[in-house]
C-alpha atoms as a PDB file:
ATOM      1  CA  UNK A   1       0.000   0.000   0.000  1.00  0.00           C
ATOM      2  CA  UNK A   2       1.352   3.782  -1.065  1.00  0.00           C
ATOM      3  CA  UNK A   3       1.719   5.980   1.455  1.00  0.00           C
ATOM      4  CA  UNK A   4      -1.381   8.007   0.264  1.00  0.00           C
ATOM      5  CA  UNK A   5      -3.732   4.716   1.300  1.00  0.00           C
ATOM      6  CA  UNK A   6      -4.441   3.613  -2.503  1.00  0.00           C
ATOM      7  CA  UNK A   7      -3.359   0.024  -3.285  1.00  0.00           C
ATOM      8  CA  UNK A   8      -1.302  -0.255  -6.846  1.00  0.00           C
ATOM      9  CA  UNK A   9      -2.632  -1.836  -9.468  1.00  0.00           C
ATOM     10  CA  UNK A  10      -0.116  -4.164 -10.087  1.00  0.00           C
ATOM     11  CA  UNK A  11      -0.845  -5.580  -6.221  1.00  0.00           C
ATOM     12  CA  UNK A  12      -4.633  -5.516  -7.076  1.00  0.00           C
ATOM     13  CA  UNK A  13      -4.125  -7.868 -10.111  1.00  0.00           C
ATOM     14  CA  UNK A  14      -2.150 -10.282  -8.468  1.00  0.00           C
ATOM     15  CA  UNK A  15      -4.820 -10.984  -5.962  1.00  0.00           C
ATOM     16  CA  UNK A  16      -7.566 -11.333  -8.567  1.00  0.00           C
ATOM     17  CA  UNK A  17      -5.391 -13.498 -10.339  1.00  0.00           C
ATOM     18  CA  UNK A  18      -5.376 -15.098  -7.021  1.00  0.00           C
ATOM     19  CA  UNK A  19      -8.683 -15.494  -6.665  1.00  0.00           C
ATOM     20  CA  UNK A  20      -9.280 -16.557 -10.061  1.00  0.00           C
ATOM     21  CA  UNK A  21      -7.185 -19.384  -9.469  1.00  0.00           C
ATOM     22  CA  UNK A  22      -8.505 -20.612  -6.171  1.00  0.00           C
ATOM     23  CA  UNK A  23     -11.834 -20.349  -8.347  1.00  0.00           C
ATOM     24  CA  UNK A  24     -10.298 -22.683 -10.713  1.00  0.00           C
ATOM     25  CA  UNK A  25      -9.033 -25.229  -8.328  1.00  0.00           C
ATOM     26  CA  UNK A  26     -12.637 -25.924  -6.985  1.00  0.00           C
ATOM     27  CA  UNK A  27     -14.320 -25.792 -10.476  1.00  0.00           C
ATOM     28  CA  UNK A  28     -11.698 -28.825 -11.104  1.00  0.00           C
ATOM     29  CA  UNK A  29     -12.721 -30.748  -8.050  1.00  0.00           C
ATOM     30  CA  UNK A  30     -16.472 -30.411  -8.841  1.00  0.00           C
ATOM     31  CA  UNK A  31     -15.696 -31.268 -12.446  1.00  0.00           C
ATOM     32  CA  UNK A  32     -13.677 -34.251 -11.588  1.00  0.00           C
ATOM     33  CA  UNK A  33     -16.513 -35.115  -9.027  1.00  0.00           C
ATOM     34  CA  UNK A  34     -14.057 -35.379  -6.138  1.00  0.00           C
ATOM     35  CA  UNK A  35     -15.513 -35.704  -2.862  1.00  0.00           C
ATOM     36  CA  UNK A  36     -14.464 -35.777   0.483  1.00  0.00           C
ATOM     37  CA  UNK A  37     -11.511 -37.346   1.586  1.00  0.00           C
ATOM     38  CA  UNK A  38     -10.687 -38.054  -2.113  1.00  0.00           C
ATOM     39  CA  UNK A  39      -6.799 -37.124  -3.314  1.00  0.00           C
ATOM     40  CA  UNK A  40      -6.197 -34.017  -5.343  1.00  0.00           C
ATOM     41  CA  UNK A  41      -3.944 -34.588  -8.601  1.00  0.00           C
ATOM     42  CA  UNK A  42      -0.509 -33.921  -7.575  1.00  0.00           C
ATOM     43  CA  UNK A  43       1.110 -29.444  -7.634  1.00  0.00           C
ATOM     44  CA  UNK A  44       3.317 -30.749 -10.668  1.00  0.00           C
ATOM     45  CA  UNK A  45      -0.241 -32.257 -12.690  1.00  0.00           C
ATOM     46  CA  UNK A  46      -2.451 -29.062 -11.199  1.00  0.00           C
ATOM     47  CA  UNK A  47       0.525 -26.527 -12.507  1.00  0.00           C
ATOM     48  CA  UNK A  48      -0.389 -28.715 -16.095  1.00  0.00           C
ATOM     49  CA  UNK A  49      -3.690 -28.169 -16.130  1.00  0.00           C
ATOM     50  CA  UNK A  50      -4.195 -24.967 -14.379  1.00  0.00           C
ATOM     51  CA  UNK A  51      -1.166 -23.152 -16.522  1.00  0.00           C
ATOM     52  CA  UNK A  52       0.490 -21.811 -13.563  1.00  0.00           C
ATOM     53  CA  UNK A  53       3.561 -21.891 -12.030  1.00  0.00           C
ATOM     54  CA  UNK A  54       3.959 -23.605  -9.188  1.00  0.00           C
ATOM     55  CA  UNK A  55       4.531 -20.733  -6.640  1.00  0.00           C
ATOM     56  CA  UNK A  56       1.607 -18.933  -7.284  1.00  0.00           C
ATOM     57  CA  UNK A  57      -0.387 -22.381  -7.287  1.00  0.00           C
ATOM     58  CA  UNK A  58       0.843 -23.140  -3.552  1.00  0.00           C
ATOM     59  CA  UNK A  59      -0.350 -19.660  -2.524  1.00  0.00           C
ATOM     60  CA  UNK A  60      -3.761 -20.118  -3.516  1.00  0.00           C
ATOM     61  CA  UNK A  61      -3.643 -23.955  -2.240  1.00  0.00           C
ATOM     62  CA  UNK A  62      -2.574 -22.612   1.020  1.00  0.00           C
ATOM     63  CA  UNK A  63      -5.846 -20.215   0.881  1.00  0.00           C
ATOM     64  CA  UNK A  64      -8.062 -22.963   0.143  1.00  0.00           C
ATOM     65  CA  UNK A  65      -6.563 -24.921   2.794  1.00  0.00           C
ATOM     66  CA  UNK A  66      -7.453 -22.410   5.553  1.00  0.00           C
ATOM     67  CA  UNK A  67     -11.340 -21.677   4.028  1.00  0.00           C
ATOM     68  CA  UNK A  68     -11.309 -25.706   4.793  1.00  0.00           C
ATOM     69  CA  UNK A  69     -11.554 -26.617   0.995  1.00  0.00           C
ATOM     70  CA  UNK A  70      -8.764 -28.633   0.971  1.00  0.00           C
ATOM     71  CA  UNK A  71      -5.915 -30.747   3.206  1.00  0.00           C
ATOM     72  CA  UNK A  72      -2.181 -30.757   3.184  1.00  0.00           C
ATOM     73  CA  UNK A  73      -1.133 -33.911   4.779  1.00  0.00           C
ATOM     74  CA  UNK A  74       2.407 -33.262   4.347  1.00  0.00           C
ATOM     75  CA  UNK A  75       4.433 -36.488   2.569  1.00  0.00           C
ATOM     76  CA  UNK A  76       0.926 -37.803   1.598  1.00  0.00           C
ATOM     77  CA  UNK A  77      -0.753 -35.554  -0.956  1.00  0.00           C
ATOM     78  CA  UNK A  78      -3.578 -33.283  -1.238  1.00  0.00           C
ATOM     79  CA  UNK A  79      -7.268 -33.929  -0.661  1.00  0.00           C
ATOM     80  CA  UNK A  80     -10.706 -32.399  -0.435  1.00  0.00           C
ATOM     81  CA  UNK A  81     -11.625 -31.573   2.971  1.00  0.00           C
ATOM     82  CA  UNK A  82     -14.443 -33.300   4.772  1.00  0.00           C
ATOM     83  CA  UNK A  83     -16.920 -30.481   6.133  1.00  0.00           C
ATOM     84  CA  UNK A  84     -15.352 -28.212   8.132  1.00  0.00           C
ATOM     85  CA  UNK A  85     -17.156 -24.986   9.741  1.00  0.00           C
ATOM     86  CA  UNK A  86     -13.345 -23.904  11.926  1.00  0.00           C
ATOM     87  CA  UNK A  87     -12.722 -20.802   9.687  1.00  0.00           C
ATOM     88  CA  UNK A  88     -16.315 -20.015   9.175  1.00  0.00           C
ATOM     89  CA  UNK A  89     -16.628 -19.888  13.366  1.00  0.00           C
ATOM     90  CA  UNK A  90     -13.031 -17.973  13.585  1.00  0.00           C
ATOM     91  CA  UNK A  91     -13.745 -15.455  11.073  1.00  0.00           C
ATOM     92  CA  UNK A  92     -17.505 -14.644  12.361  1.00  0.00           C
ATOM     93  CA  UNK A  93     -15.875 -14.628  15.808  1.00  0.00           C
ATOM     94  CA  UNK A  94     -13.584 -11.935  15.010  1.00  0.00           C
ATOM     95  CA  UNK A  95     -16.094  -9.505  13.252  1.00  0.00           C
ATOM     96  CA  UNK A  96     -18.094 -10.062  16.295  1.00  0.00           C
ATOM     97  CA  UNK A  97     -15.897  -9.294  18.662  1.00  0.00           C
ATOM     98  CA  UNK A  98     -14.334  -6.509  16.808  1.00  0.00           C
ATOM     99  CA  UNK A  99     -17.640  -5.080  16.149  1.00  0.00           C
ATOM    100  CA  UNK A 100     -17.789  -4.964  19.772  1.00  0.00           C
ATOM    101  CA  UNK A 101     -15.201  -2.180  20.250  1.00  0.00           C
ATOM    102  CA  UNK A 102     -17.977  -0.048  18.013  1.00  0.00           C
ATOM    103  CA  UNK A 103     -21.544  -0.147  17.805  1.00  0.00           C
ATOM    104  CA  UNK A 104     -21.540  -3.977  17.722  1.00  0.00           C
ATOM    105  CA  UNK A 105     -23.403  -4.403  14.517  1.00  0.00           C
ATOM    106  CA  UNK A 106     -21.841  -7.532  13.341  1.00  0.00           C
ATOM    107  CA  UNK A 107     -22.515  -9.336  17.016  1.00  0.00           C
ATOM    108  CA  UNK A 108     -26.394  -7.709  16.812  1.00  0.00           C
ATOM    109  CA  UNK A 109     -26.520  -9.106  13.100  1.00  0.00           C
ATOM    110  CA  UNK A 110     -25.521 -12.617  13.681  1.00  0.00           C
ATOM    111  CA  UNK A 111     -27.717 -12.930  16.846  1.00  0.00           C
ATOM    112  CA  UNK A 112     -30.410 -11.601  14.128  1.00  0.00           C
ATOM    113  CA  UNK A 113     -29.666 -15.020  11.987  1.00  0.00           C
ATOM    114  CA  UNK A 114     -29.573 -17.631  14.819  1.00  0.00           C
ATOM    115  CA  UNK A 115     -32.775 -16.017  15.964  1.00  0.00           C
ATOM    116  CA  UNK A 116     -33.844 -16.437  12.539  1.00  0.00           C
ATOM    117  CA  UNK A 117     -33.145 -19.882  12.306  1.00  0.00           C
ATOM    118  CA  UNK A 118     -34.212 -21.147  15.574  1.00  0.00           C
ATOM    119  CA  UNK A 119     -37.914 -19.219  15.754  1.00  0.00           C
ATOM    120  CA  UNK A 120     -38.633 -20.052  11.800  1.00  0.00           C
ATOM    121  CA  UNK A 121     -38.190 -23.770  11.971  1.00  0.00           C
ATOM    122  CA  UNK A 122     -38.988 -24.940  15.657  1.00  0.00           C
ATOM    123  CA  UNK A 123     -42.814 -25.674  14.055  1.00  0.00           C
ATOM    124  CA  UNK A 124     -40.908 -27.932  10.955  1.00  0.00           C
ATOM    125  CA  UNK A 125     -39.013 -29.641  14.135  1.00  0.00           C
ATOM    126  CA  UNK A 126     -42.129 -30.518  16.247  1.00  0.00           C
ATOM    127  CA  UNK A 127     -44.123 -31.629  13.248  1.00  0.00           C
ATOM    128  CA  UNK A 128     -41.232 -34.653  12.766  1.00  0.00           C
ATOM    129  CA  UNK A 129     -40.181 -35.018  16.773  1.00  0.00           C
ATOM    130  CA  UNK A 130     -40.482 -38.321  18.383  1.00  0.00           C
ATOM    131  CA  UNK A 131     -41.212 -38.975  21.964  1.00  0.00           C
ATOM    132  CA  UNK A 132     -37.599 -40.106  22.373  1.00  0.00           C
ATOM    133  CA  UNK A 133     -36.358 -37.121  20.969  1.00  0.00           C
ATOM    134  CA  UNK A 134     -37.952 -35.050  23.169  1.00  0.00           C
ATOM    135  CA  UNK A 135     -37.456 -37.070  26.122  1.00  0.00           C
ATOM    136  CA  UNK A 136     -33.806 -35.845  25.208  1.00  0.00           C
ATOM    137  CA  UNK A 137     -34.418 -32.367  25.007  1.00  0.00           C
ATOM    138  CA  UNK A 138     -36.053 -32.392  28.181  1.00  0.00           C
ATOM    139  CA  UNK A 139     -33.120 -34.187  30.150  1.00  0.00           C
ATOM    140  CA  UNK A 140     -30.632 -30.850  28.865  1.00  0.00           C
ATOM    141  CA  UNK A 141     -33.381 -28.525  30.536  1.00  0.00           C
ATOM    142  CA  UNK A 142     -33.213 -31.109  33.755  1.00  0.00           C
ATOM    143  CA  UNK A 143     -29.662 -30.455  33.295  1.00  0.00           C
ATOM    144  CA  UNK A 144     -29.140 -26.954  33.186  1.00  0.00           C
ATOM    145  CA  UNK A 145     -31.578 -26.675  36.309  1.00  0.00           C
ATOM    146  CA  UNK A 146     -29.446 -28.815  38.421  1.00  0.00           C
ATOM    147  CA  UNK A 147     -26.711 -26.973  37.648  1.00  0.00           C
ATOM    148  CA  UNK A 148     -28.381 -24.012  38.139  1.00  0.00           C
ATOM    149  CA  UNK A 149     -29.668 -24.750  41.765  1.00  0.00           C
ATOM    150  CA  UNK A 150     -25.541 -25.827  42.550  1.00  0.00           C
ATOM    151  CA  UNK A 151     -24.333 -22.141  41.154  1.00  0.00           C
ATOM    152  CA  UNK A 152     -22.817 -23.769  37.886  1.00  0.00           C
ATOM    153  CA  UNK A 153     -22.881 -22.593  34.805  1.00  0.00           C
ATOM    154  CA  UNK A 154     -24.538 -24.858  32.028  1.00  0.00           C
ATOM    155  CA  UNK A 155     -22.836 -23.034  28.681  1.00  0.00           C
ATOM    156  CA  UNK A 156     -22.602 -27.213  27.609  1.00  0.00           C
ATOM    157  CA  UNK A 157     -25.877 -28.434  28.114  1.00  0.00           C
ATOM    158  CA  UNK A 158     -27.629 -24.919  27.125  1.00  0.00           C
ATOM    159  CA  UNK A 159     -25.693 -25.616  23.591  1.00  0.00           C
ATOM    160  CA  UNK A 160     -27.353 -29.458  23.273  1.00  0.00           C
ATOM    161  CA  UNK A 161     -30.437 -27.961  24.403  1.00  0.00           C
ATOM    162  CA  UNK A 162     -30.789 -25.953  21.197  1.00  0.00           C
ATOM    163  CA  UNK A 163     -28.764 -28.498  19.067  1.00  0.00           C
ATOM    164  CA  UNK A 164     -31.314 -31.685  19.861  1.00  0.00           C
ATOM    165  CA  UNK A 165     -34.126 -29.174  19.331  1.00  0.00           C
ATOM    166  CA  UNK A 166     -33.833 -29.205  15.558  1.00  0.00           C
ATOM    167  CA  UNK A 167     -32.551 -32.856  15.153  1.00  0.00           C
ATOM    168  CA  UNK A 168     -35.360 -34.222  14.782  1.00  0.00           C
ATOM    169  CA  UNK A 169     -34.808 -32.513  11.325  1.00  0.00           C
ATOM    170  CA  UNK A 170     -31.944 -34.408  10.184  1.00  0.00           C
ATOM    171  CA  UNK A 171     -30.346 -31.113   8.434  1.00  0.00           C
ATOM    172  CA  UNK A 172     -26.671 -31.352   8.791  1.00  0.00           C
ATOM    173  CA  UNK A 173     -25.984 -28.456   7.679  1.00  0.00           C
ATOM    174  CA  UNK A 174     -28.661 -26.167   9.683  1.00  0.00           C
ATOM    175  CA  UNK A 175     -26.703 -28.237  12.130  1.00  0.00           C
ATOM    176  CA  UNK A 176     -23.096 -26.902  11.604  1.00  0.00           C
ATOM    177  CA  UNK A 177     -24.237 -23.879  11.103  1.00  0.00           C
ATOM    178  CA  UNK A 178     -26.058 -23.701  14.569  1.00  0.00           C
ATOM    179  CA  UNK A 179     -22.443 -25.003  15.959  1.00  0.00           C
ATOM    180  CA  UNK A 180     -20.501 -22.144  14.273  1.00  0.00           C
ATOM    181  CA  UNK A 181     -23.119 -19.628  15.641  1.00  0.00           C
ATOM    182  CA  UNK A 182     -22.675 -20.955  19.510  1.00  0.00           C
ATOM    183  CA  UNK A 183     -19.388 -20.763  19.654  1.00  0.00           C
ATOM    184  CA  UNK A 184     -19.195 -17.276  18.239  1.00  0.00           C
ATOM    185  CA  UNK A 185     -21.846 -16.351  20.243  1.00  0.00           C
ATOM    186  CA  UNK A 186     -20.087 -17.597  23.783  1.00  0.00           C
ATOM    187  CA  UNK A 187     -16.780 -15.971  22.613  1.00  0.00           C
ATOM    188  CA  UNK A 188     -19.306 -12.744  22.823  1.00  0.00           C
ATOM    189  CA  UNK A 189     -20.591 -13.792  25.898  1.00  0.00           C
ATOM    190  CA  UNK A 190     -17.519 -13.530  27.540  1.00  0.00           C
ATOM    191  CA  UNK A 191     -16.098 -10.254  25.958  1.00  0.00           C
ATOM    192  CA  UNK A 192     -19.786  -8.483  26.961  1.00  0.00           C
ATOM    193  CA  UNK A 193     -18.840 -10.154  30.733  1.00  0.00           C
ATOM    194  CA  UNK A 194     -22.097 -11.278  30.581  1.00  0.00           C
ATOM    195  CA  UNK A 195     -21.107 -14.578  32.828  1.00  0.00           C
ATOM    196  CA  UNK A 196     -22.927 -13.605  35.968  1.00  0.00           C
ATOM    197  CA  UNK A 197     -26.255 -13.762  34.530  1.00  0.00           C
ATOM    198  CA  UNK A 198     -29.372 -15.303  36.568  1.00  0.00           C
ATOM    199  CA  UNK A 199     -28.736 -18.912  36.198  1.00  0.00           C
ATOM    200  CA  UNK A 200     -32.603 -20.557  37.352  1.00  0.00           C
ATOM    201  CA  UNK A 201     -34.081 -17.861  35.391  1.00  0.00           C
ATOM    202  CA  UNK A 202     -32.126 -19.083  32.196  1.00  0.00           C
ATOM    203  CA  UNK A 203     -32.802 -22.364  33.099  1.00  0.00           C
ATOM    204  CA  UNK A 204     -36.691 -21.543  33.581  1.00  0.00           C
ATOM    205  CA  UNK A 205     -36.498 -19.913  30.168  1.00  0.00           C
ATOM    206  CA  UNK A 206     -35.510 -23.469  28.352  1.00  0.00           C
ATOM    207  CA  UNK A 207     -38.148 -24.965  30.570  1.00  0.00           C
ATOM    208  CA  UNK A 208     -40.973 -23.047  29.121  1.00  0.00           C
ATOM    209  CA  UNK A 209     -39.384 -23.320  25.458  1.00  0.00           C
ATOM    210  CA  UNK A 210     -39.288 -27.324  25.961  1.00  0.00           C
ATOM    211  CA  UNK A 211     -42.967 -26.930  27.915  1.00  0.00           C
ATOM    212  CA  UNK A 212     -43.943 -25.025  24.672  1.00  0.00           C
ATOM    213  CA  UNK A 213     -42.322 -27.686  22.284  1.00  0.00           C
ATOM    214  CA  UNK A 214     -43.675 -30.681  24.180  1.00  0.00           C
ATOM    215  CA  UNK A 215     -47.351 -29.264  24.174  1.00  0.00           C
ATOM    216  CA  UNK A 216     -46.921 -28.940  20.136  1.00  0.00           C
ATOM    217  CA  UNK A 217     -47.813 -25.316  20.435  1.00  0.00           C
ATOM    218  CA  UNK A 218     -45.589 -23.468  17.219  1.00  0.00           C
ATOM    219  CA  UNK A 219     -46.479 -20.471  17.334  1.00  0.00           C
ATOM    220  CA  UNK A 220     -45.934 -20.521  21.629  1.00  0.00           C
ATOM    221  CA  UNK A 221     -42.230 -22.081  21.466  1.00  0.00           C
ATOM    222  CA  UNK A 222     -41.172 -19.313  18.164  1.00  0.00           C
ATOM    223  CA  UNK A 223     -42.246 -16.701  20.608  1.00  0.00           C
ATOM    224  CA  UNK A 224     -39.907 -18.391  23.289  1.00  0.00           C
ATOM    225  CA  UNK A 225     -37.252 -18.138  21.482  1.00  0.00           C
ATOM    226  CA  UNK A 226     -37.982 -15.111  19.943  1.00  0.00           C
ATOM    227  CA  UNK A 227     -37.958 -13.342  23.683  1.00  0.00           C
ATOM    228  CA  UNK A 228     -34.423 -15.601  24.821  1.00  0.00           C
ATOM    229  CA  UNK A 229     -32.485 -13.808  21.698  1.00  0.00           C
ATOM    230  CA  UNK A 230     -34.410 -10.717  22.390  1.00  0.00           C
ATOM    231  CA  UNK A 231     -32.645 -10.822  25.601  1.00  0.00           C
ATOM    232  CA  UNK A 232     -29.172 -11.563  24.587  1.00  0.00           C
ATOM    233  CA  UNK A 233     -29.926  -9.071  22.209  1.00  0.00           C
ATOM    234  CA  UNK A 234     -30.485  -6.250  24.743  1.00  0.00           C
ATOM    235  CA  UNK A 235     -27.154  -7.543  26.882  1.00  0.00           C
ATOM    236  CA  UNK A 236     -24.830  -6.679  23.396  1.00  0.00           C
ATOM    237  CA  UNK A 237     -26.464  -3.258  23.250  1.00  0.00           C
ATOM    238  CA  UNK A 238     -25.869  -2.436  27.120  1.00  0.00           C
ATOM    239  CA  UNK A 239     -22.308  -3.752  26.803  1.00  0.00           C
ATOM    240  CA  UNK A 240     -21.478  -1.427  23.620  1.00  0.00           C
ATOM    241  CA  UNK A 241     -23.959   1.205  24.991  1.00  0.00           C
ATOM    242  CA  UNK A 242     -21.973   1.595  28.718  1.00  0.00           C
END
């Protein structure tokens, strides 16, 4: 970067060119219908096909390797990553965190999507529960108000609570993504100091969601849920507000 801010050109090309290639490398692994776990061809057969030297190959390799599109099991090869949400969680972590030191937008926003996700398809998740399943759900809220009556915290079972309320959906990916947004969301939970909240009041909240989900009421349990991000909500915008 100049010392006026800009960035040259020449800089800016090379990281399109970049991207362009990283671009390339995945169109070849869909094309070649590669999945998971399978080998990649080899840098000296990808240089080949790609038309690239091999420098600027390993730089984009090493890019795809930390978005999780790829492994480099050094002395064995190359190969397509099996699903991996890491640098999705890190790099939503960060912005929320950093957003933190502002008006905390990016925390408020991503709280926005988990509440999203969680209110829109609890009534998909009861229509397809089993008794079993929510004999399991009910054992995390059992959980969390034992611990709460001893004066521990319950940041693990509070997590399954929410996970085994939308397995009955079988949607891996909903899933993953619901994994990515509870880890970013405890990293916030810490950085707010938010860890001295009223345990058997948190623990009567997930009561009244599982009461809610057990009773088959949709529209009863999305308002639940609603009101528990509401209120994690309102912590965020104290802690940036003070």
């Amino acid at each position: 970067m100049t010392t006026s801010g800009v960035v040259p050109q020449a800089r800016f090309s090379a990281q399109a060119r970049l991207r362009a290639l990283q671009s390339d490398i995945m169109e070849l692994i869909l094309e070649r219908e590669l999945e998971a776990g399978d080998p990649l061809p080899t840098e000296n057969e990808l240089s080949v096909a790609l038309g690239v030297g091999r420098n600027t190959l390993r730089e984009s390799l090493k890019v795809l390797q930390a978005l999780g599109v790829i492994e480099i099991r050094h002395g064995f090869g190359m190969f397509v990553a099996p699903s991996n949400f890491d640098a999705l969680a890190d790099g939503l972590t960060f912005r929320g965190r950093l957003s933190l030191r502002h008006q905390g937008l990016e925390a408020l926003q991503l709280v926005d999507v988990r509440q999203a996700l969680e209110s829109g398809l609890i009534g998909s998740s009861i229509d397809v529960m089993t008794k079993e399943q929510l004999a399991s759900i009910e054992e995390t809220v059992k959980q969390m108000e034992e611990l709460a009556a001893a004066g521990e915290n319950f940041v693990a079972a509070d997590a399954e609570f929410h996970r085994r309320l939308f397995e009955p959906l079988n949607n891996e990916l909903l899933i993953n993504l619901m994994g990515v947004f509870w880890k970013v969301y405890r990293k916030i939970h810490v950085e707010i100091g938010a860890g001295n909240e009223d345990l058997a009041k948190t623990a009567a909240i997930h009561r009244n969601i599982y009461a809610a989900v057990a009773a088959g009421d949709k529209v009863l349990a999305a308002e639940l849920l609603n009101r528990h991000f509401d209120g994690i909500r309102r912590r965020i915008s104290e802690a940036v507000g003070e």
